[in-house]
N, C-alpha and C. Protein backbone atom coordinates (compact mmCIF):
# COMPACT_ATOMS: atom_id res chain seq x y z
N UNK A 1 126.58 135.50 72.76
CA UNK A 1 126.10 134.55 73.74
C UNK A 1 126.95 133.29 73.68
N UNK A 2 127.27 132.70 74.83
CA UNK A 2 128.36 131.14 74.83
C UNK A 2 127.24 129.93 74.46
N UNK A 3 127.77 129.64 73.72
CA UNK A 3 127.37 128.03 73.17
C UNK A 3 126.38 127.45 74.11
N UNK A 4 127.47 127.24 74.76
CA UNK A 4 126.64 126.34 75.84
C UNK A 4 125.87 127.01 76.78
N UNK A 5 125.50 127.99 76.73
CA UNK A 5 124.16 128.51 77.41
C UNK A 5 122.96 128.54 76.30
N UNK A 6 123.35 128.50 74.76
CA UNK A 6 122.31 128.40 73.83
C UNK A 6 121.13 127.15 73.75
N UNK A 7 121.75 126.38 74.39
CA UNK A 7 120.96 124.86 74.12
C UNK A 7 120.72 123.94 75.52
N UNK A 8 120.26 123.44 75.79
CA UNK A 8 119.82 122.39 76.78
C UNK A 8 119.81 120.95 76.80
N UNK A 9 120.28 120.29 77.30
CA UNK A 9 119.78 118.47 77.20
C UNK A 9 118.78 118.22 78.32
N UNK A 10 117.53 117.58 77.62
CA UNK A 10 116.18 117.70 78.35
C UNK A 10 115.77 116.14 78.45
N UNK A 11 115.05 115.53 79.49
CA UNK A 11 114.86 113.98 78.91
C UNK A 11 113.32 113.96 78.18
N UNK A 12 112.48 113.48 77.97
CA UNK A 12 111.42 112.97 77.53
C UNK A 12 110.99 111.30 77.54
N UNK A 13 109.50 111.76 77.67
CA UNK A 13 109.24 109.87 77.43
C UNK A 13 108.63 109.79 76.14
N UNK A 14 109.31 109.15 75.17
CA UNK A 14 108.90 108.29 73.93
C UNK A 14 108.10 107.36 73.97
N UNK A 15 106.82 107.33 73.44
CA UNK A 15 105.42 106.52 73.05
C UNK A 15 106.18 105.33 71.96
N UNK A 16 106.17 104.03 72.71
CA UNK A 16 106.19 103.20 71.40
C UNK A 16 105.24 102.58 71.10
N UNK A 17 104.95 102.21 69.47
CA UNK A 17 103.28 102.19 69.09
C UNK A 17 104.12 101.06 68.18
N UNK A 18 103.08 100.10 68.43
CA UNK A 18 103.63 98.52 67.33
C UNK A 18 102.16 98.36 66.36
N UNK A 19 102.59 97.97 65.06
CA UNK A 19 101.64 97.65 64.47
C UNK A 19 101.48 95.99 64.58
N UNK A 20 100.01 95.65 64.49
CA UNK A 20 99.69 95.08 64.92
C UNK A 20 100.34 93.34 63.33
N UNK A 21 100.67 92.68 63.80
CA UNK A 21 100.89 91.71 62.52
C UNK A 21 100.66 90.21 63.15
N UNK A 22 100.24 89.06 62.25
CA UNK A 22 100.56 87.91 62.95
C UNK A 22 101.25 87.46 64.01
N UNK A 23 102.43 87.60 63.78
CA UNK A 23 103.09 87.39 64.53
C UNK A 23 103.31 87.92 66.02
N UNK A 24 102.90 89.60 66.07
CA UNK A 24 102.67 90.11 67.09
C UNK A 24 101.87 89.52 67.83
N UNK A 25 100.78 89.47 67.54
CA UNK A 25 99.91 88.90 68.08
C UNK A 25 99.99 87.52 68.34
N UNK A 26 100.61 86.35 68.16
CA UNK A 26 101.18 85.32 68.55
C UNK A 26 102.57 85.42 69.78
N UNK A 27 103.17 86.79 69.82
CA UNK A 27 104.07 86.82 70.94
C UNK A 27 102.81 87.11 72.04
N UNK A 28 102.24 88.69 71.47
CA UNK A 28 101.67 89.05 72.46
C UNK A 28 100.55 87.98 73.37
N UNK A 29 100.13 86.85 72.52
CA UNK A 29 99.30 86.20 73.69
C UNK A 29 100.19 85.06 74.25
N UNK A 30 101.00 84.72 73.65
CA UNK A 30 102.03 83.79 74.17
C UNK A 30 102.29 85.07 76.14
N UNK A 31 102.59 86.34 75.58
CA UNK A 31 103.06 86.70 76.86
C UNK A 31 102.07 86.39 78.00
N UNK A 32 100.76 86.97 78.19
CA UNK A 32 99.38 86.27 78.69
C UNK A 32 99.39 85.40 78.65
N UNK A 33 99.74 84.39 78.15
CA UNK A 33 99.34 82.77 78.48
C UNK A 33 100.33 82.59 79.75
N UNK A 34 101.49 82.84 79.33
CA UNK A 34 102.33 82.68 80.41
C UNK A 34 101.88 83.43 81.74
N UNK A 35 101.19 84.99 81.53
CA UNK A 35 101.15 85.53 82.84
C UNK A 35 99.39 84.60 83.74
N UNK A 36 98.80 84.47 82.65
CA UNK A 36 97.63 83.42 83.09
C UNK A 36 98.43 81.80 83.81
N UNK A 37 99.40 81.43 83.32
CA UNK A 37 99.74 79.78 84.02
C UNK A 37 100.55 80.62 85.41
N UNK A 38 101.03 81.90 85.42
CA UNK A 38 101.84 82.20 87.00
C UNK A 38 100.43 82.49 87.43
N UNK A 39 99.56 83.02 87.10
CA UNK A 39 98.48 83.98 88.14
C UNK A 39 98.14 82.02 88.75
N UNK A 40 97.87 80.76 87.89
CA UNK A 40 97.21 80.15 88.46
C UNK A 40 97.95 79.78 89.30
N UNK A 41 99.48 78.76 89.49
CA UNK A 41 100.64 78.70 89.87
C UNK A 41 100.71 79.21 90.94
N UNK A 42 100.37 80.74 90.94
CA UNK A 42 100.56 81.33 92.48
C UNK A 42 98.90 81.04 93.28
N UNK A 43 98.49 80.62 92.39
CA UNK A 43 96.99 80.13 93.39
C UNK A 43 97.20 78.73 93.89
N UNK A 44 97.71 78.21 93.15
CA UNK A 44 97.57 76.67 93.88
C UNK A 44 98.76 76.94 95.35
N UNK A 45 99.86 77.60 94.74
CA UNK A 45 101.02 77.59 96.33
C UNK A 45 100.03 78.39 97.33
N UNK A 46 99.06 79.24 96.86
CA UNK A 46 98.16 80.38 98.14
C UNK A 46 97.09 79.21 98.56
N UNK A 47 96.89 77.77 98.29
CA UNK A 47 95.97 77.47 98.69
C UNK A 47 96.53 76.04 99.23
N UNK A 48 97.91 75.48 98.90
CA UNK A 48 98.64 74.86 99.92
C UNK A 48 99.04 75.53 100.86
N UNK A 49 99.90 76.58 100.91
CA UNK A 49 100.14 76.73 101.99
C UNK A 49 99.25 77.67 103.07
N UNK A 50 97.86 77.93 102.53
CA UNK A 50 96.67 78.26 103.87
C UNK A 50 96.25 76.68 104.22
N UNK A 51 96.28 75.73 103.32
CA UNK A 51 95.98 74.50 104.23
C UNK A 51 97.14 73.70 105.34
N UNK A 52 98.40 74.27 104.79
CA UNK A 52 99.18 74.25 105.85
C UNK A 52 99.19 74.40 107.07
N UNK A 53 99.21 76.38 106.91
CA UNK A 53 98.81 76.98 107.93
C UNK A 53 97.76 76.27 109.10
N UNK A 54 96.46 75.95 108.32
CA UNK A 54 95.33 75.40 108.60
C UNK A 54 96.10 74.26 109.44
N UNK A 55 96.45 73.30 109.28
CA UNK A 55 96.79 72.22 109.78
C UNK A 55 98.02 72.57 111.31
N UNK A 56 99.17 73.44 110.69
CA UNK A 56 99.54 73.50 111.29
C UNK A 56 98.90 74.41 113.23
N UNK A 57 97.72 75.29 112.83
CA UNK A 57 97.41 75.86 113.60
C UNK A 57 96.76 74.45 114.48
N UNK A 58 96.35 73.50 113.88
CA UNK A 58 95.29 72.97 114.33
C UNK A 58 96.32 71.69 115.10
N UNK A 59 97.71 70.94 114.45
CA UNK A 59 97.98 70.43 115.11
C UNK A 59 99.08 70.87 116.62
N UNK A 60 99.14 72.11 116.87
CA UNK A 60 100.02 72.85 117.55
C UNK A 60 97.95 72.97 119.20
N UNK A 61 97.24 72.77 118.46
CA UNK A 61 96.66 73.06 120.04
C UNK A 61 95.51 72.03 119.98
N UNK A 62 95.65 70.97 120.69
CA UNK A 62 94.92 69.86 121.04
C UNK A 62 93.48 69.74 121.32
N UNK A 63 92.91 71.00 121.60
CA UNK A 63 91.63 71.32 121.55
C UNK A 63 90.87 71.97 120.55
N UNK A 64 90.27 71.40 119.52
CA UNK A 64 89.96 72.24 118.60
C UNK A 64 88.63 72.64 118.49
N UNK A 65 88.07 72.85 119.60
CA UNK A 65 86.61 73.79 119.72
C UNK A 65 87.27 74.82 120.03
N UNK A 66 88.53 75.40 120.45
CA UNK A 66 88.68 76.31 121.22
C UNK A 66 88.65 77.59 120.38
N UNK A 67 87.96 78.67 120.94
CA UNK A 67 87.52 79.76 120.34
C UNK A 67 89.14 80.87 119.59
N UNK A 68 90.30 80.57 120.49
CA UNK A 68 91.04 81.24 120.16
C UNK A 68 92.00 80.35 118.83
N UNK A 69 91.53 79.22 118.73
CA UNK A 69 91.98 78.35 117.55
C UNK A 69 91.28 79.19 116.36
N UNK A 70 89.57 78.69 116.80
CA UNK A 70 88.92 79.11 115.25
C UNK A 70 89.46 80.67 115.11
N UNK A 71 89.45 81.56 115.75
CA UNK A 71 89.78 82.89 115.52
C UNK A 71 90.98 82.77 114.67
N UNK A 72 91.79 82.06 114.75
CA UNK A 72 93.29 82.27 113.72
C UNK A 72 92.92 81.11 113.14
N UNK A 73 92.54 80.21 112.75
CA UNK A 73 91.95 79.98 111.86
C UNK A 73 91.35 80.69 110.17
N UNK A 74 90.27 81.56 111.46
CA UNK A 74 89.50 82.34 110.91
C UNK A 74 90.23 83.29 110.10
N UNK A 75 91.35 84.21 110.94
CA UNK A 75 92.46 85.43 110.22
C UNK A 75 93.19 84.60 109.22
N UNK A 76 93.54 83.10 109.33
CA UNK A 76 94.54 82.67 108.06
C UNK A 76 93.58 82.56 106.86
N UNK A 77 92.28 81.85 106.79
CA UNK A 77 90.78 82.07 106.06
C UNK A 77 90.86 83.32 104.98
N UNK A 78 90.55 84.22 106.15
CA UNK A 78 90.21 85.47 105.74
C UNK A 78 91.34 86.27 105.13
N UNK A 79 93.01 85.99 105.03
CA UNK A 79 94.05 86.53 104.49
C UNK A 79 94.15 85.82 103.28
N UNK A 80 93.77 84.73 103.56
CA UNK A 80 94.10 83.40 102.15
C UNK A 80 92.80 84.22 100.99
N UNK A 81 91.63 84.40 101.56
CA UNK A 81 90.48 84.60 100.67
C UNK A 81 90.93 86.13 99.99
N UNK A 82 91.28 86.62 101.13
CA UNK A 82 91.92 88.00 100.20
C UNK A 82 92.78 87.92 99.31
N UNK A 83 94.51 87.49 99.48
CA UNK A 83 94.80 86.85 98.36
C UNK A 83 94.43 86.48 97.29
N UNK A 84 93.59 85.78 97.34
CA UNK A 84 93.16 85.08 96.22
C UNK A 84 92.55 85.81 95.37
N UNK A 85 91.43 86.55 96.37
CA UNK A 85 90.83 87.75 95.11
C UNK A 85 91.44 89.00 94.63
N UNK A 86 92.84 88.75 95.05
CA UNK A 86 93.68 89.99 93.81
C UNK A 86 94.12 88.86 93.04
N UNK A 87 94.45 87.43 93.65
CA UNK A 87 94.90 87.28 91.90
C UNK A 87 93.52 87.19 90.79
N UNK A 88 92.62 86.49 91.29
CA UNK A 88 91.33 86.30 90.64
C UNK A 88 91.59 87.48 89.41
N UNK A 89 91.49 88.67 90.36
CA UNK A 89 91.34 89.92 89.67
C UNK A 89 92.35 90.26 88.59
N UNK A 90 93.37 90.05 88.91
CA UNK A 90 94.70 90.22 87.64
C UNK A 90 94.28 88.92 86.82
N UNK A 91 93.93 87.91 87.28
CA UNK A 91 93.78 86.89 85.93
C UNK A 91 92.49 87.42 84.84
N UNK A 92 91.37 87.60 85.80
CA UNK A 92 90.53 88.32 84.63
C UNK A 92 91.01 89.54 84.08
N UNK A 93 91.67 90.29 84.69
CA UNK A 93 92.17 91.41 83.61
C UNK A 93 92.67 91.01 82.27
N UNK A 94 93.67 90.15 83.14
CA UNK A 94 94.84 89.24 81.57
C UNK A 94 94.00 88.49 80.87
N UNK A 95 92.85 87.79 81.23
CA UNK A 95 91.82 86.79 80.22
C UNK A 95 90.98 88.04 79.22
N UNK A 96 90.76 89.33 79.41
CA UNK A 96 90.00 90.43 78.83
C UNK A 96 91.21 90.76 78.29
N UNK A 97 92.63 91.20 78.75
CA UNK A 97 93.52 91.93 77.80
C UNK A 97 93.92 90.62 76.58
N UNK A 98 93.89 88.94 76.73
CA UNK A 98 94.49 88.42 75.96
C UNK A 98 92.55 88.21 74.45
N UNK A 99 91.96 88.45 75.40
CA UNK A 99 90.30 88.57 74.76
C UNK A 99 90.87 89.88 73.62
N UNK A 100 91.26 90.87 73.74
CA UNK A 100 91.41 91.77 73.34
C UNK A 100 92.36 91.82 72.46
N UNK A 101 93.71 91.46 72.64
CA UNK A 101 94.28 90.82 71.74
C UNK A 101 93.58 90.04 70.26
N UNK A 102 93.36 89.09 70.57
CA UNK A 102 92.73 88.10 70.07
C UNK A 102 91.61 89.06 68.74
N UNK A 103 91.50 89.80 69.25
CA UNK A 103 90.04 90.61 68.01
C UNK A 103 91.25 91.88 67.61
N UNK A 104 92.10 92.12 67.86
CA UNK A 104 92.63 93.17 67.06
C UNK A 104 92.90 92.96 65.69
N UNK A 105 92.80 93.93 64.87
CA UNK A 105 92.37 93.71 63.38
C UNK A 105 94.44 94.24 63.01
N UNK A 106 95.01 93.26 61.67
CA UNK A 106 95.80 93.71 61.46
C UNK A 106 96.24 94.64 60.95
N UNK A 107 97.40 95.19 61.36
CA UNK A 107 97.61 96.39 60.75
C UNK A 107 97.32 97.79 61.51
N UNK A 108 96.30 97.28 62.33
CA UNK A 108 96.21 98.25 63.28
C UNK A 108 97.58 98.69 64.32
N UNK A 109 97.90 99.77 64.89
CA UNK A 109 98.75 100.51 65.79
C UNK A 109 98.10 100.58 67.26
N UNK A 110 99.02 99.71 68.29
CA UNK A 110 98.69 100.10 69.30
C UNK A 110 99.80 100.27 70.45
N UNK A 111 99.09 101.06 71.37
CA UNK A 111 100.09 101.31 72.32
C UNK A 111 101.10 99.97 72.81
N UNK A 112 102.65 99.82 72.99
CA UNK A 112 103.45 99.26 73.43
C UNK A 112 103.99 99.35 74.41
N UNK A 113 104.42 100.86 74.72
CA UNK A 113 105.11 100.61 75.78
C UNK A 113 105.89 102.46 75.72
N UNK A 114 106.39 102.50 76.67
CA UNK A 114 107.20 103.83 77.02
C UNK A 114 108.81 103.47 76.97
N UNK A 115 109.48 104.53 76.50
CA UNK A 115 110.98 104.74 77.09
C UNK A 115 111.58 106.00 77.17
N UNK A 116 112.44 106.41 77.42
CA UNK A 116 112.86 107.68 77.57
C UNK A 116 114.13 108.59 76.89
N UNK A 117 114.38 109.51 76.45
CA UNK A 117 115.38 109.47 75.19
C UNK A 117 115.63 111.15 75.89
N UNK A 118 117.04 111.08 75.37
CA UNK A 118 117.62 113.18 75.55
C UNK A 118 117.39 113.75 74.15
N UNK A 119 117.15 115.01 74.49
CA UNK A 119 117.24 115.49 73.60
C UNK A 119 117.54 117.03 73.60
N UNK A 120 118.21 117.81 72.40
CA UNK A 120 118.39 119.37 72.50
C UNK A 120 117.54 120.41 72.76
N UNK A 121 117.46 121.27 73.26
CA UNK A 121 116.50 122.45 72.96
C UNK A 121 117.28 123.62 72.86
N UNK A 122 116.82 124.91 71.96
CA UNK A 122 117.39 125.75 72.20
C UNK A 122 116.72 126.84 71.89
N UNK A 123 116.78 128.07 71.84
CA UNK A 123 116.13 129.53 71.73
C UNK A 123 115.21 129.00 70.62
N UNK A 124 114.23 129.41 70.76
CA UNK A 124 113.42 129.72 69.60
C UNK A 124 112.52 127.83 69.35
N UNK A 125 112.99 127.24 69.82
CA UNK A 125 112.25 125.60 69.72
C UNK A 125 111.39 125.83 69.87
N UNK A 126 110.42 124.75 69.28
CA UNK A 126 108.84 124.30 69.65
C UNK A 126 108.75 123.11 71.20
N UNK A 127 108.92 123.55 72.36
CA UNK A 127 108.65 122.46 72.93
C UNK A 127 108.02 121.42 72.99
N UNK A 128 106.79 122.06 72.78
CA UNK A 128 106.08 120.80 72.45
C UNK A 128 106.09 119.82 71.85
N UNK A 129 106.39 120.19 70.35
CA UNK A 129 106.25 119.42 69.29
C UNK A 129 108.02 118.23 69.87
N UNK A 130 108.90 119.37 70.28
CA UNK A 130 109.56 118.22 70.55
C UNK A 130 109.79 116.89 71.56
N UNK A 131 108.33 117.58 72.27
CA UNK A 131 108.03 116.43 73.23
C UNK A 131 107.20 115.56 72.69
N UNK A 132 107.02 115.38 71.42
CA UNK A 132 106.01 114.45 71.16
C UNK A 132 106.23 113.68 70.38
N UNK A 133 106.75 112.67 70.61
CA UNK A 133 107.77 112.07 69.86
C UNK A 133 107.61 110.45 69.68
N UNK A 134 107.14 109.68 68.81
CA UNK A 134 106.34 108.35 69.30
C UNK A 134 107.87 107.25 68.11
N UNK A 135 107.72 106.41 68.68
CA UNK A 135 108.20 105.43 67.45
C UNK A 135 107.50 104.07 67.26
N UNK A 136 107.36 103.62 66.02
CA UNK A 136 106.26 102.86 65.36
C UNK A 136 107.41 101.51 64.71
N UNK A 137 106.62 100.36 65.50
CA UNK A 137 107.66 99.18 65.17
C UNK A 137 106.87 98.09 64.55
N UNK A 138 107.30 97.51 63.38
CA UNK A 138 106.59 95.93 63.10
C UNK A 138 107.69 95.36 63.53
N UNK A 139 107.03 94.15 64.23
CA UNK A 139 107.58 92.95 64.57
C UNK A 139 109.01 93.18 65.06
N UNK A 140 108.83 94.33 66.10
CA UNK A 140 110.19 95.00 66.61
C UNK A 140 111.53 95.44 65.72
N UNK A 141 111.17 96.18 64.31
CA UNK A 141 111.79 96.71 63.60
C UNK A 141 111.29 97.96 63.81
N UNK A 142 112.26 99.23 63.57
CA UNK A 142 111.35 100.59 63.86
C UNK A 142 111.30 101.08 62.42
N UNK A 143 109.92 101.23 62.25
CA UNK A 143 109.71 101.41 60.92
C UNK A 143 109.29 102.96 60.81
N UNK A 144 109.29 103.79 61.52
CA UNK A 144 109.20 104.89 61.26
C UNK A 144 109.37 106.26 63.06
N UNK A 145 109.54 107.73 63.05
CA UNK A 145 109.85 107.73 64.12
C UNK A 145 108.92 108.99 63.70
N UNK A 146 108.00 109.29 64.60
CA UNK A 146 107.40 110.29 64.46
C UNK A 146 107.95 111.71 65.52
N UNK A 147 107.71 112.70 65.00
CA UNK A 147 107.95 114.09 65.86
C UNK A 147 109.24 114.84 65.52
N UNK A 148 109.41 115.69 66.52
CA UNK A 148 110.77 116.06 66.14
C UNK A 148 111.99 115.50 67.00
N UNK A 149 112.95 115.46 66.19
CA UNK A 149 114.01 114.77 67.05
C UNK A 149 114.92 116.12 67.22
């Protein structure tokens, strides 16, 4: 049989798992703090510029009982209020994920993040096992690599 029909290059996604240490946990809420000051950041620009809007609709037509005013009015209102409640919603996520943070016990392992790596296969392999493949980092050192490589 030729060589190179014996073996394969396959990709996979690699599990990275960080243990949990001081310091981690001082990046990791540092990252949340920061994504909590943009979630607010982008609320204050979503709520100047619907009062913009607001103004501008209002100084562009001289009558302002007029029904086709309040109606766009009403649609800039009602786009601004939507807005707002997806960020609402991502900020409480990030106030529960940095909550969560915050109580993790050290030493503990938790999920980080994904990446993707090649690897061989050939007659007779365990696929599986070689798809399962995690690596385990303190304080972004890789301190150990689990599975088969």
């Amino acid at each position: 049989m030729d060589v190179s029909q014996s073996n394969l290059l396959l990709k996979r996604v690699v599990n990275i798992k960080a243990i949990v240490t001081p310091l981690w946990k001082e990046e990791a809420q540092k990252q949340l703090q920061n994504q909590l000051n943009q979630i607010d950041s982008r609320l204050q620009q979503l709520e100047m510029q619907g009062q913009r809007m607001v103004a501008e609709i209002q100084k562009q037509n001289p009558m302002p009982d007029d029904p086709a005013v309040n109606q766009q009015i009403g649609n800039v209102q009602a786009k601004l209020n939507q807005d707002k409640s997806k960020l609402l919603q991502q900020k409480n996520q990030t106030l529960q994920q940095l909550q969560q943070v915050q109580t993790l016990e050290l030493n503990k392992e938790v999920n980080q993040g994904q990446v993707e790596s090649f690897f061989q296969v050939a007659v007779g392999d365990n696929l599986i096992r070689k798809m399962q493949v995690e690596i385990l980092v303190r304080d972004g050192v890789v301190e150990e690599i689990r599975g088969e490589l």
